[in-house]
C-alpha atoms as a PDB file:
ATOM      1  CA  UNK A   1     -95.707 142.810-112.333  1.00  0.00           C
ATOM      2  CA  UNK A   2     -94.776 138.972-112.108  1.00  0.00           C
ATOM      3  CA  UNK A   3     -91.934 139.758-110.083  1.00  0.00           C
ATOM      4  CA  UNK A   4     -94.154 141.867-107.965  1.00  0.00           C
ATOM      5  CA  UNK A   5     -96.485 139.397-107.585  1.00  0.00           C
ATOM      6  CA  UNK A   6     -93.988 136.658-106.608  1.00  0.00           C
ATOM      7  CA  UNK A   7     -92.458 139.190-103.830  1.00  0.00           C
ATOM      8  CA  UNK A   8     -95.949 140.032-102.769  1.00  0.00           C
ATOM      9  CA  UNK A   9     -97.010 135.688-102.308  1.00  0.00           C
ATOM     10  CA  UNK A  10     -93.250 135.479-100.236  1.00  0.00           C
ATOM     11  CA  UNK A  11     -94.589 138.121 -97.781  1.00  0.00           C
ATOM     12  CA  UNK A  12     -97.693 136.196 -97.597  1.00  0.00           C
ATOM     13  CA  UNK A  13     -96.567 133.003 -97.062  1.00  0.00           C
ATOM     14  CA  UNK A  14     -93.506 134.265 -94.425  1.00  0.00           C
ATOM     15  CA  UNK A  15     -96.187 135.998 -92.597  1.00  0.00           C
ATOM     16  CA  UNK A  16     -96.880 133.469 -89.744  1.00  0.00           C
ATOM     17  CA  UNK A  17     -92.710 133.056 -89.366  1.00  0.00           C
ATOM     18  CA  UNK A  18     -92.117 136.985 -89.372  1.00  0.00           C
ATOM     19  CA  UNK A  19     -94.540 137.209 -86.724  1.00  0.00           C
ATOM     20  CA  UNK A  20     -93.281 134.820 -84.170  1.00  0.00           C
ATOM     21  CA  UNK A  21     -90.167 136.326 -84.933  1.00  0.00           C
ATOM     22  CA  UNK A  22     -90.955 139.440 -84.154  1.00  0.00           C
ATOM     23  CA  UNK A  23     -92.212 138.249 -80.832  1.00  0.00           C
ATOM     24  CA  UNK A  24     -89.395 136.469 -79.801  1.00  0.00           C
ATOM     25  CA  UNK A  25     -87.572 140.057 -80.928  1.00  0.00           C
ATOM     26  CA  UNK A  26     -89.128 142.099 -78.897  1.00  0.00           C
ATOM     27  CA  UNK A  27     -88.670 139.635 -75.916  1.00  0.00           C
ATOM     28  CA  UNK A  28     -84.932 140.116 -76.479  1.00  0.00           C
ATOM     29  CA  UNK A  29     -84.719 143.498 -76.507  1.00  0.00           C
ATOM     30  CA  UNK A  30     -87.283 143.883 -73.511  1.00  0.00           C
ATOM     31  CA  UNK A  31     -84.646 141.915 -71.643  1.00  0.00           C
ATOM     32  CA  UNK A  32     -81.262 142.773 -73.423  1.00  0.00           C
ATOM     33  CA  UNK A  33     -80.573 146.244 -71.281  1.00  0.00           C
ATOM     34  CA  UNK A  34     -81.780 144.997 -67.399  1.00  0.00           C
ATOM     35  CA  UNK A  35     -79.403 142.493 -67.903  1.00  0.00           C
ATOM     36  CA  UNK A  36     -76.561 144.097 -69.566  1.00  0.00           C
ATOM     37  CA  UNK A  37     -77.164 146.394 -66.403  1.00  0.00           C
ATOM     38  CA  UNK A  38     -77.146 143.588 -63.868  1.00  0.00           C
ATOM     39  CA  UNK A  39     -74.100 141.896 -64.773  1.00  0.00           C
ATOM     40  CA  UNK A  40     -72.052 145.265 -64.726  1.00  0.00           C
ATOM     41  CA  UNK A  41     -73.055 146.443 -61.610  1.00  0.00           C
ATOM     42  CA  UNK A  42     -71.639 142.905 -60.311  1.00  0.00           C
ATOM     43  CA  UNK A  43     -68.757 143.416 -61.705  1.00  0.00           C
ATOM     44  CA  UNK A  44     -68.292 146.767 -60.687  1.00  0.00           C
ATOM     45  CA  UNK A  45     -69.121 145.987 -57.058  1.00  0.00           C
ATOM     46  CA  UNK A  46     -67.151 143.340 -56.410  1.00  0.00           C
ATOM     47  CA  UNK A  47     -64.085 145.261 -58.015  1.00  0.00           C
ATOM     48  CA  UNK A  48     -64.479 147.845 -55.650  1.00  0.00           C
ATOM     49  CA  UNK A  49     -62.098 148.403 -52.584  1.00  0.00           C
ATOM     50  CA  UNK A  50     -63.168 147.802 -49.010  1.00  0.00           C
ATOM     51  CA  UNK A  51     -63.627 151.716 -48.414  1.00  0.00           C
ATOM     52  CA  UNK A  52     -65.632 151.655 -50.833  1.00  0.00           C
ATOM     53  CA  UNK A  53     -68.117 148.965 -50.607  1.00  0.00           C
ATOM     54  CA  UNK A  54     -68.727 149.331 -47.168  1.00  0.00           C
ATOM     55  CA  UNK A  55     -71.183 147.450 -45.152  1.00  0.00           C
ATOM     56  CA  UNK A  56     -74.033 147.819 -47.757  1.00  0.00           C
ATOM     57  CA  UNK A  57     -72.296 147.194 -50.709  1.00  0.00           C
ATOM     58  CA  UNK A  58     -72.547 150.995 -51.984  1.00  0.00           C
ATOM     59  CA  UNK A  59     -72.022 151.977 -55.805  1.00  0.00           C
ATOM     60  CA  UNK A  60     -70.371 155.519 -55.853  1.00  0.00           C
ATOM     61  CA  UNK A  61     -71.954 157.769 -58.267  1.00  0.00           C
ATOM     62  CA  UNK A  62     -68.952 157.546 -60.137  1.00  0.00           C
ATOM     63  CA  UNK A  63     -69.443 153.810 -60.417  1.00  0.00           C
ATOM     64  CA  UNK A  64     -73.135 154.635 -61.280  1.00  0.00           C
ATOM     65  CA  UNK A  65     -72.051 156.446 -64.367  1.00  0.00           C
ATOM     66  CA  UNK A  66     -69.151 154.651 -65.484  1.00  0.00           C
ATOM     67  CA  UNK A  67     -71.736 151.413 -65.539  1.00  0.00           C
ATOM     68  CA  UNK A  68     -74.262 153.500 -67.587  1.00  0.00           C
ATOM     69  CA  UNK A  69     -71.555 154.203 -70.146  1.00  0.00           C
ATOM     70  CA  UNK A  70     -70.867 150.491 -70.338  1.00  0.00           C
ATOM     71  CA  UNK A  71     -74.031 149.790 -70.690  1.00  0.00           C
ATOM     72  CA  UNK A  72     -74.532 152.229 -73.822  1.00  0.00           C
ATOM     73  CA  UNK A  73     -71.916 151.037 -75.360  1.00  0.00           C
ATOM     74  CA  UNK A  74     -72.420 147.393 -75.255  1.00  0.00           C
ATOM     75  CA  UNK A  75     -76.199 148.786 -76.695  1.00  0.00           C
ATOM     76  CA  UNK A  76     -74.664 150.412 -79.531  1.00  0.00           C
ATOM     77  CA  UNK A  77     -73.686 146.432 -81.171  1.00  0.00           C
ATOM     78  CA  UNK A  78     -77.305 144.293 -79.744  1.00  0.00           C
ATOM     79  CA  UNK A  79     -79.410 146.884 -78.743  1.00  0.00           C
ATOM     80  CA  UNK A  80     -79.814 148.807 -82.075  1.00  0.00           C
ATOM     81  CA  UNK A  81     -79.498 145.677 -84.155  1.00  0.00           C
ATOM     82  CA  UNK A  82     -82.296 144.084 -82.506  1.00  0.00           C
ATOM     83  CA  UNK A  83     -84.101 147.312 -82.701  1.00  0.00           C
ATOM     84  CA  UNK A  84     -83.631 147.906 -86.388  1.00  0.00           C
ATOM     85  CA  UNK A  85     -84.751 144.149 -86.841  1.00  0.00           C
ATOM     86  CA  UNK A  86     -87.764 144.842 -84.817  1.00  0.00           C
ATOM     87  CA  UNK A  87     -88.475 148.102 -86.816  1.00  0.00           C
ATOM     88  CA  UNK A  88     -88.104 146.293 -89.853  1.00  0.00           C
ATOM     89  CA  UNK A  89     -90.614 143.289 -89.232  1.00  0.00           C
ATOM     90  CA  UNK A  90     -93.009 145.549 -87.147  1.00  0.00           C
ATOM     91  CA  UNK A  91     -93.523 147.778 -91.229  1.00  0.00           C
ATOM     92  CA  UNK A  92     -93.735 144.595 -92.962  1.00  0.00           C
ATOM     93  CA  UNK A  93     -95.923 142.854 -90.722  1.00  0.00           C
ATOM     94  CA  UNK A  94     -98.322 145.782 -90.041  1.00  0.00           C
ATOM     95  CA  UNK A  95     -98.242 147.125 -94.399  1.00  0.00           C
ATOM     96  CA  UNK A  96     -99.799 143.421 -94.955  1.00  0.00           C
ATOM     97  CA  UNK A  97    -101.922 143.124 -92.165  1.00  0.00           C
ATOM     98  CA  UNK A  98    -103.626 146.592 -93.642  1.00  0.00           C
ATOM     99  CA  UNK A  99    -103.497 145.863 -97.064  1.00  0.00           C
ATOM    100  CA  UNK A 100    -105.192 142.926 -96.109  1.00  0.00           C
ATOM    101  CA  UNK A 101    -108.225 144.790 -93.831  1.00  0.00           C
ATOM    102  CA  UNK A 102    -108.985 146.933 -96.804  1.00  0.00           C
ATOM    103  CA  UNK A 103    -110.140 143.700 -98.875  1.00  0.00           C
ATOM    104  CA  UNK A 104    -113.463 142.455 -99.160  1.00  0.00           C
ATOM    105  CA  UNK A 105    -113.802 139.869 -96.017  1.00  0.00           C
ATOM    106  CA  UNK A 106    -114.886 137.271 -98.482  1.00  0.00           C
ATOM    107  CA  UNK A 107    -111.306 137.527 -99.830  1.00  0.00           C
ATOM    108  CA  UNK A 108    -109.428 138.638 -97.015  1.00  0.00           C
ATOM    109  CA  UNK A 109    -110.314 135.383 -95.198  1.00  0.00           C
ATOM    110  CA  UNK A 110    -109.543 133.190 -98.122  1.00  0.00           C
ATOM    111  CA  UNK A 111    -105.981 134.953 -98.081  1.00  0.00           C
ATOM    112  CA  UNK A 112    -105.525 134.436 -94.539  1.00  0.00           C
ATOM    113  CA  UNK A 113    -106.794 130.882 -94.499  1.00  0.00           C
ATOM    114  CA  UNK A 114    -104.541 129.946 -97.569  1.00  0.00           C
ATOM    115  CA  UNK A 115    -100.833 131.862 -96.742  1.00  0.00           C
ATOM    116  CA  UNK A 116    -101.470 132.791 -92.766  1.00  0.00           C
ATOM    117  CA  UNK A 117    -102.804 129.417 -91.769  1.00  0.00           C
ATOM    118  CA  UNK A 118    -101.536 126.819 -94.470  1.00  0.00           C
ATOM    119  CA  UNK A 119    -104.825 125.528 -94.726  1.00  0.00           C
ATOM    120  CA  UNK A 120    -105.458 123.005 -97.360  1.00  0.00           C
ATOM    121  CA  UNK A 121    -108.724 123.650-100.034  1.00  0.00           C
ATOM    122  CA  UNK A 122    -110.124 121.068 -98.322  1.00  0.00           C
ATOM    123  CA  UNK A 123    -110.393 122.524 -94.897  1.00  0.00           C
ATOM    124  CA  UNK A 124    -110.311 126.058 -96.319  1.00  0.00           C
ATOM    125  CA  UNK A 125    -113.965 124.845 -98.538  1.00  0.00           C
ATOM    126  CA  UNK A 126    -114.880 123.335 -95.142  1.00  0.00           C
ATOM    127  CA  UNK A 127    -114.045 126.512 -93.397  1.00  0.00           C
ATOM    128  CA  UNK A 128    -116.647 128.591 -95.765  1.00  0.00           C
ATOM    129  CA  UNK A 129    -119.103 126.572 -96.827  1.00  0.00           C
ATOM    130  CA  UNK A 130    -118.143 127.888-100.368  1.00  0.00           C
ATOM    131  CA  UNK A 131    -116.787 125.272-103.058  1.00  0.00           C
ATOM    132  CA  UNK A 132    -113.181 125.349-104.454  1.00  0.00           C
ATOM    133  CA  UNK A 133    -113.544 127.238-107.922  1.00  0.00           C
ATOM    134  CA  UNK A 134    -115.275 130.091-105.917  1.00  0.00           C
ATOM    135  CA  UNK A 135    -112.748 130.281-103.106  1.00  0.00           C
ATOM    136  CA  UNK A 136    -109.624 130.193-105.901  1.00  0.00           C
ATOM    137  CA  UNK A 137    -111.391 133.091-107.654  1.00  0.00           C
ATOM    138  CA  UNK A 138    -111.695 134.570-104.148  1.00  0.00           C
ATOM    139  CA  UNK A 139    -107.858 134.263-103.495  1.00  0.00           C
ATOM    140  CA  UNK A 140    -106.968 135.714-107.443  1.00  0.00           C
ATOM    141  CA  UNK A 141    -108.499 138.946-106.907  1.00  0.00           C
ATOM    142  CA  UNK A 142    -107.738 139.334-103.162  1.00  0.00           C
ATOM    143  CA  UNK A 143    -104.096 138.787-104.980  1.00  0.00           C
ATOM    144  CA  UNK A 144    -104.412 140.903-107.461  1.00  0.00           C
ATOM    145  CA  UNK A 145    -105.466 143.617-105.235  1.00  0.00           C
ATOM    146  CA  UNK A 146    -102.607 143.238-102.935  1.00  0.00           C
ATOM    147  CA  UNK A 147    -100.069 143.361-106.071  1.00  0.00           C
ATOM    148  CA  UNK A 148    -101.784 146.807-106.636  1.00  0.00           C
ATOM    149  CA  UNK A 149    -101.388 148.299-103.222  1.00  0.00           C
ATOM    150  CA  UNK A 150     -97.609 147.131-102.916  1.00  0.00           C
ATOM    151  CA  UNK A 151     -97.468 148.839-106.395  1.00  0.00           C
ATOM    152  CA  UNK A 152     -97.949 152.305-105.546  1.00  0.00           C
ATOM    153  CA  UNK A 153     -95.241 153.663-104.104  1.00  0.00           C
ATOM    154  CA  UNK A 154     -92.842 152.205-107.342  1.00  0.00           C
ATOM    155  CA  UNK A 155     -95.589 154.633-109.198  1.00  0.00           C
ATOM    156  CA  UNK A 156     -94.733 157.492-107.640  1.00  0.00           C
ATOM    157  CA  UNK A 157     -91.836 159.797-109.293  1.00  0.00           C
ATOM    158  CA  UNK A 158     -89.161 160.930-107.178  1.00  0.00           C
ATOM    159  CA  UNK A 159     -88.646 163.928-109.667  1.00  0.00           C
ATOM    160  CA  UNK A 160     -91.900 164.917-110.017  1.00  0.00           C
ATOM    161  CA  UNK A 161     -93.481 168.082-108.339  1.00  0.00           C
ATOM    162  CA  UNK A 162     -94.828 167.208-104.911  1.00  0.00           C
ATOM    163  CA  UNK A 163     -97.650 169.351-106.274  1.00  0.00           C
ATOM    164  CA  UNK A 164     -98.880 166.496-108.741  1.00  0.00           C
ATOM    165  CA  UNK A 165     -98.514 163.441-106.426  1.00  0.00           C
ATOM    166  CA  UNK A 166    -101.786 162.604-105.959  1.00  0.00           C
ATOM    167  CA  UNK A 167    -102.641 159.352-105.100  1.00  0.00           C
ATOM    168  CA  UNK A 168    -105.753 156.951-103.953  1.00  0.00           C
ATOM    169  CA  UNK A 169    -104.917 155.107-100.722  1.00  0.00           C
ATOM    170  CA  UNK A 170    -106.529 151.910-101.860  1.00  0.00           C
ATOM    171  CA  UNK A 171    -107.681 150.164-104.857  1.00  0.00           C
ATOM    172  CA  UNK A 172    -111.227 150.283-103.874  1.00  0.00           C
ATOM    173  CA  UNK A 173    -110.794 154.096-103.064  1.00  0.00           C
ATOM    174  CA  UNK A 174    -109.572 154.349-106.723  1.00  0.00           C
ATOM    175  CA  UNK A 175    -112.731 152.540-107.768  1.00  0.00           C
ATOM    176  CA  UNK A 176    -115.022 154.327-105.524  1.00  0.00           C
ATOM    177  CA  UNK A 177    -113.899 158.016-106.787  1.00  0.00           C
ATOM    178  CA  UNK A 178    -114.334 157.160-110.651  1.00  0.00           C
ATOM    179  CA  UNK A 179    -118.072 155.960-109.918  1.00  0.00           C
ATOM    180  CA  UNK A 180    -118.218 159.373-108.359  1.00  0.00           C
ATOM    181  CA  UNK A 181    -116.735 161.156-111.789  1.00  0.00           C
ATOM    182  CA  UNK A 182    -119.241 159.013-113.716  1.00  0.00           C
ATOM    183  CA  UNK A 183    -121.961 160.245-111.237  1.00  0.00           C
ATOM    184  CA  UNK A 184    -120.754 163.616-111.923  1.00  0.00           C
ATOM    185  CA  UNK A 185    -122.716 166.588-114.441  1.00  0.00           C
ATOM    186  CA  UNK A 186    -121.059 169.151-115.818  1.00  0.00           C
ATOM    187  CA  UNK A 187    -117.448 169.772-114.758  1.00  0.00           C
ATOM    188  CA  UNK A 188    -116.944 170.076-110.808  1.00  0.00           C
ATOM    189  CA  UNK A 189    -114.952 172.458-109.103  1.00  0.00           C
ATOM    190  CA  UNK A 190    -111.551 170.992-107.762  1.00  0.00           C
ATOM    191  CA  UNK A 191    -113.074 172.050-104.228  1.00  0.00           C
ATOM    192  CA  UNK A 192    -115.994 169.322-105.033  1.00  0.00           C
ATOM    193  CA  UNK A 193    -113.052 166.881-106.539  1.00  0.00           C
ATOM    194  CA  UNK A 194    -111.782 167.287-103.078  1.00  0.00           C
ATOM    195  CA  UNK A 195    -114.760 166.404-101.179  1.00  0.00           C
ATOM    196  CA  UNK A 196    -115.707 163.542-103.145  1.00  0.00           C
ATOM    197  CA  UNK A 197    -111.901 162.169-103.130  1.00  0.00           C
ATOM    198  CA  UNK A 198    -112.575 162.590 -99.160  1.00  0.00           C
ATOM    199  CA  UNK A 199    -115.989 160.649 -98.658  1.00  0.00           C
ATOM    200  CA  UNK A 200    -114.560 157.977-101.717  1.00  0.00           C
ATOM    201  CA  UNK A 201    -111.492 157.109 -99.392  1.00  0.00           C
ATOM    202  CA  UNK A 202    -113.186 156.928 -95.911  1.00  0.00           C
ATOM    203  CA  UNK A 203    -114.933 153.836 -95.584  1.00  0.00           C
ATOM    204  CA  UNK A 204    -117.786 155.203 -93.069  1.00  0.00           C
ATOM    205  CA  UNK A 205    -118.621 158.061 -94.780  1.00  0.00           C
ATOM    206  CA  UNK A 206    -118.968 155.917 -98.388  1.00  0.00           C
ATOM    207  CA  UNK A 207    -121.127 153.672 -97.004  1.00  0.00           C
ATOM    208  CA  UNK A 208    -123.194 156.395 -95.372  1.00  0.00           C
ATOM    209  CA  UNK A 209    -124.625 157.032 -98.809  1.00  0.00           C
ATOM    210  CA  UNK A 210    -123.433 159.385-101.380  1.00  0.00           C
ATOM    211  CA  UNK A 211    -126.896 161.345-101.945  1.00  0.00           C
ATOM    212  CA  UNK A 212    -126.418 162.446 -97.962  1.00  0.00           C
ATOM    213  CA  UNK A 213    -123.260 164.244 -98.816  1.00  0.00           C
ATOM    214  CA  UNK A 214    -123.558 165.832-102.729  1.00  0.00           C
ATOM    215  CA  UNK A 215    -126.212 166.070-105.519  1.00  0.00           C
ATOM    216  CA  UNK A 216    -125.054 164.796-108.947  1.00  0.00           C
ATOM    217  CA  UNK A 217    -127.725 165.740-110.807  1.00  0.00           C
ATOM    218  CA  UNK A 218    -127.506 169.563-109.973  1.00  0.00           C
ATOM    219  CA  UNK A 219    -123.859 169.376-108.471  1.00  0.00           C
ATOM    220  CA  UNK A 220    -124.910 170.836-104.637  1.00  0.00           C
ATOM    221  CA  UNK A 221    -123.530 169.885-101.887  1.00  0.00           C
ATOM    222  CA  UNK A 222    -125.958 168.428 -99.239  1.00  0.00           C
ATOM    223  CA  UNK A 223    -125.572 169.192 -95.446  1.00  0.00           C
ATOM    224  CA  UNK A 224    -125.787 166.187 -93.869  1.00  0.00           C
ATOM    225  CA  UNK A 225    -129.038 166.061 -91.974  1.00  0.00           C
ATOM    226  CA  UNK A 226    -128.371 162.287 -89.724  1.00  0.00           C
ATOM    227  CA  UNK A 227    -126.190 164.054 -87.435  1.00  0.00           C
ATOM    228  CA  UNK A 228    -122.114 163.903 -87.634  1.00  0.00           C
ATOM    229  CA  UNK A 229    -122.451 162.174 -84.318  1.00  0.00           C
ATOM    230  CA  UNK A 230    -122.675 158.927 -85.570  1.00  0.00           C
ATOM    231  CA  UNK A 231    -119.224 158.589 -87.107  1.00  0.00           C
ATOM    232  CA  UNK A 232    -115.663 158.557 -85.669  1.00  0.00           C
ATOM    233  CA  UNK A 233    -113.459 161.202 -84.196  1.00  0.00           C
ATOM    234  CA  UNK A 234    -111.785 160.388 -87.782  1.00  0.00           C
ATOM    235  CA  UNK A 235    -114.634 161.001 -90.213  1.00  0.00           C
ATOM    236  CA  UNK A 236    -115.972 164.026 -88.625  1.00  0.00           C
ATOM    237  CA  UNK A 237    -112.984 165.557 -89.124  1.00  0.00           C
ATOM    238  CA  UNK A 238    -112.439 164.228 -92.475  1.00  0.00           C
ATOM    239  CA  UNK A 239    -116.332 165.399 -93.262  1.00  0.00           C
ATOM    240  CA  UNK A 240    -115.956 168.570 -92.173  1.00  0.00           C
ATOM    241  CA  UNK A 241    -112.713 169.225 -94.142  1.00  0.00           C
ATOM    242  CA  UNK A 242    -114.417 167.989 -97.220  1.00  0.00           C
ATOM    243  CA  UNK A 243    -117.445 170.073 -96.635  1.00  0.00           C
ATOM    244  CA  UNK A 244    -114.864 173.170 -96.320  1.00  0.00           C
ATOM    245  CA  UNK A 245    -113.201 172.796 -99.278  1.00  0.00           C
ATOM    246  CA  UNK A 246    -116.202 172.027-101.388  1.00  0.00           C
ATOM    247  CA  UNK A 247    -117.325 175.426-100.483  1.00  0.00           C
ATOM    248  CA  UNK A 248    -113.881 176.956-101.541  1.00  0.00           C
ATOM    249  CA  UNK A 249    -111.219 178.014 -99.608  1.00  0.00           C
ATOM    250  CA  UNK A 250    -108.030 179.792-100.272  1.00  0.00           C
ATOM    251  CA  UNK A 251    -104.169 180.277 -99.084  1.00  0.00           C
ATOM    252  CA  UNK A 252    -105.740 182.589 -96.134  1.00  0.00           C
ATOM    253  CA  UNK A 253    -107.763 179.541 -94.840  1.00  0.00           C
ATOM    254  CA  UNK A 254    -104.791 177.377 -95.159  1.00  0.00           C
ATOM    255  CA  UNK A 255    -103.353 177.561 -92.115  1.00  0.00           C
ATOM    256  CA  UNK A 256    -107.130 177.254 -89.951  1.00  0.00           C
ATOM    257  CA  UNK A 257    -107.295 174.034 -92.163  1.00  0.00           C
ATOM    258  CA  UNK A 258    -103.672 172.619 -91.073  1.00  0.00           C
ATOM    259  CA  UNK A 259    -104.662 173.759 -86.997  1.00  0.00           C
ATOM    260  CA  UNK A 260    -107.990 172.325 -86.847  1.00  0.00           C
ATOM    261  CA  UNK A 261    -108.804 169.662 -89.294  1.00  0.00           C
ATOM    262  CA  UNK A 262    -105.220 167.590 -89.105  1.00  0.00           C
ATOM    263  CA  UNK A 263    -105.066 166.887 -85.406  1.00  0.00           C
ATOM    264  CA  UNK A 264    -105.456 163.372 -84.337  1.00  0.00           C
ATOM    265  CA  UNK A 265    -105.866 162.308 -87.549  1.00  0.00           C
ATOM    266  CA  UNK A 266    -104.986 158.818 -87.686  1.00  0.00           C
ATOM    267  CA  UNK A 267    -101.576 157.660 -90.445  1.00  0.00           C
ATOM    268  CA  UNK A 268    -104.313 156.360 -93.290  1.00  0.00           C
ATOM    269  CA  UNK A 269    -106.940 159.419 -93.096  1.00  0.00           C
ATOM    270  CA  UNK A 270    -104.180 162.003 -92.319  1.00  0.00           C
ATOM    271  CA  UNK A 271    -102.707 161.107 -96.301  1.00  0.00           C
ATOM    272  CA  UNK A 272    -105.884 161.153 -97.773  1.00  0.00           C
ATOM    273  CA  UNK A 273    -106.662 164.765 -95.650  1.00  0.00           C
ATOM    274  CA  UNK A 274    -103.199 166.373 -97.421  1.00  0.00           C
ATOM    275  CA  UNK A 275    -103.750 164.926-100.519  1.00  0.00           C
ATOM    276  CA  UNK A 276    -107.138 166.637-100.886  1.00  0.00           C
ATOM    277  CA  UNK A 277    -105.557 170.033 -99.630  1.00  0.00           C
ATOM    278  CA  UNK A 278    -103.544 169.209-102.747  1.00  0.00           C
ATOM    279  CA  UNK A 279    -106.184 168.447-104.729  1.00  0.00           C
ATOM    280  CA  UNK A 280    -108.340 171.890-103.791  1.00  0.00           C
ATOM    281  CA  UNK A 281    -105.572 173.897-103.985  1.00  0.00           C
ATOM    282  CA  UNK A 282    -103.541 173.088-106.747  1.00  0.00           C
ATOM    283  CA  UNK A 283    -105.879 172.404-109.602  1.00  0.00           C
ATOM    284  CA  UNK A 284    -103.743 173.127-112.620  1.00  0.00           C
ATOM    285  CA  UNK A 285    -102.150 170.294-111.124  1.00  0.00           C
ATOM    286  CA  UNK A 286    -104.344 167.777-110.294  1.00  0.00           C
ATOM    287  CA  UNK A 287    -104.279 165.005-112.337  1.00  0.00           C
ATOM    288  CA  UNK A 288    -104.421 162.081-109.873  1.00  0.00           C
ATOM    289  CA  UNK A 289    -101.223 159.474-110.289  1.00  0.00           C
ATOM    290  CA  UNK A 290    -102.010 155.391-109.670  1.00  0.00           C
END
């Protein structure tokens, strides 16, 4: 986990660098293939014959394609490298920048403020009215919560079932779902597991209030009398699934579920929709991996 944690603060710190970087990247390749084009049509043109230039300096089509070609192949050396480049920093730049929404903003900002900005504690205390023991306790756990979300993947088992590869999206989610198991009477049906894995892992519909959603003290599930209206294009889909497979569903239902209920879902809430199909509807195999 040390190691982790040291590969985790390099990100952080390289953060501000990858990002120009990636600007300057993306200005490249914007310009890279007008240019390759430009200078090969010269060359082209002015290596045509008399007849064939004419008095308006017409490219044959056979010129036409014979300049595309050159073009492609002088893209196959900068083009894709400076497209794999910008692939590359675009993942790491974006996995950070979410990692770091999902903290508390009384950490996140200490993070950004420390490893973004290269602030000093003094301007960083300044900055948040907060002394310096609070704000370095601030920056541990926002840390330590990072660690954990780079973590996951190197948790998950290449060998093991896709069946059994379920997996909370975020440490708080994690947290958020065992308060609901503590909440929880009697045993719940993996249906109910689902639902409450849904509404644990959506940050609108958590802080709607569990009692609108599900009953611990009798295990009933609660229609939700505010009005659905009020939430995203997101979480009404996401509440609606959960309310469906709370109620039970089966393999018959399965493909209604995939048409209507996965559509538009955004990266984030689509994995948390699949893995509470799993959830629902593979129960002797449900023990959740983090």
């Amino acid at each position: 986990m040390n190691e982790l944690k040291m590969q985790v603060e390099s990100i952080l710190f390289k953060y501000s660098f990858m990002k120009n970087q990636l600007n300057i990247l993306e200005f490249e390749l914007r310009n890279l293939t007008p240019a390759l084009r430009a200078d090969i049509i010269e060359g082209n043109t002015f290596a045509l014959s008399g007849n064939e230039r004419g008095s308006g300096f017409h490219i044959s089509d056979r010129t036409a394609d014979m300049v595309v070609d050159h073009v492609d192949r002088q893209r196959d050396g900068r083009y894709y490298a400076l497209t794999a480049m910008v692939h590359d920093l675009n993942r790491e730049t974006t996995r950070v920048e979410y990692y770091i929404s999902q903290l508390p903003e009384e950490e996140a900002a200490v993070i950004r403020w420390f490893y973004f900005d290269g602030l000093p504690w003094a301007k960083i205390t300044e900055n948040a009215d907060v002394v310096q023991r609070t704000l370095e306790r601030r920056k541990k756990r926002g840390l330590d919560k990072l660690v954990y979300y780079y973590s996951i993947l190197d948790k998950l088992d290449s060998q093991q079932d896709i069946r059994t590869r379920m997996h909370f999206i975020s440490y708080i989610h994690e947290e958020q779902y065992a308060h609901c198991t503590k909440l929880a009477v009697g045993n719940l049906s993996s249906g109910k597991q689902a639902m409450l894995y849904i509404i644990s892992g959506c940050h609108e519909l958590w802080q709607a209030g569990l009692e609108n959603f599900f009953d611990f003290e009798t295990g009933i599930v609660v229609p939700y009398k505010e009005g659905i209206s009020s939430f995203s294009d997101d979480g009404v889909i996401l509440l609606r699934l959960a309310y469906h497979l709370a109620h039970g569903s089966d393999w018959d239902m399965l493909g209604y579920m995939l048409r209507h209920y996965f559509a538009g879902l955004g990266y984030i809430h689509l994995e948390l929709a699949i893995e509470a199909l799993k959830l629902a509807f593979f129960p002797e195999a449900s023990e959740i991996v983090v």
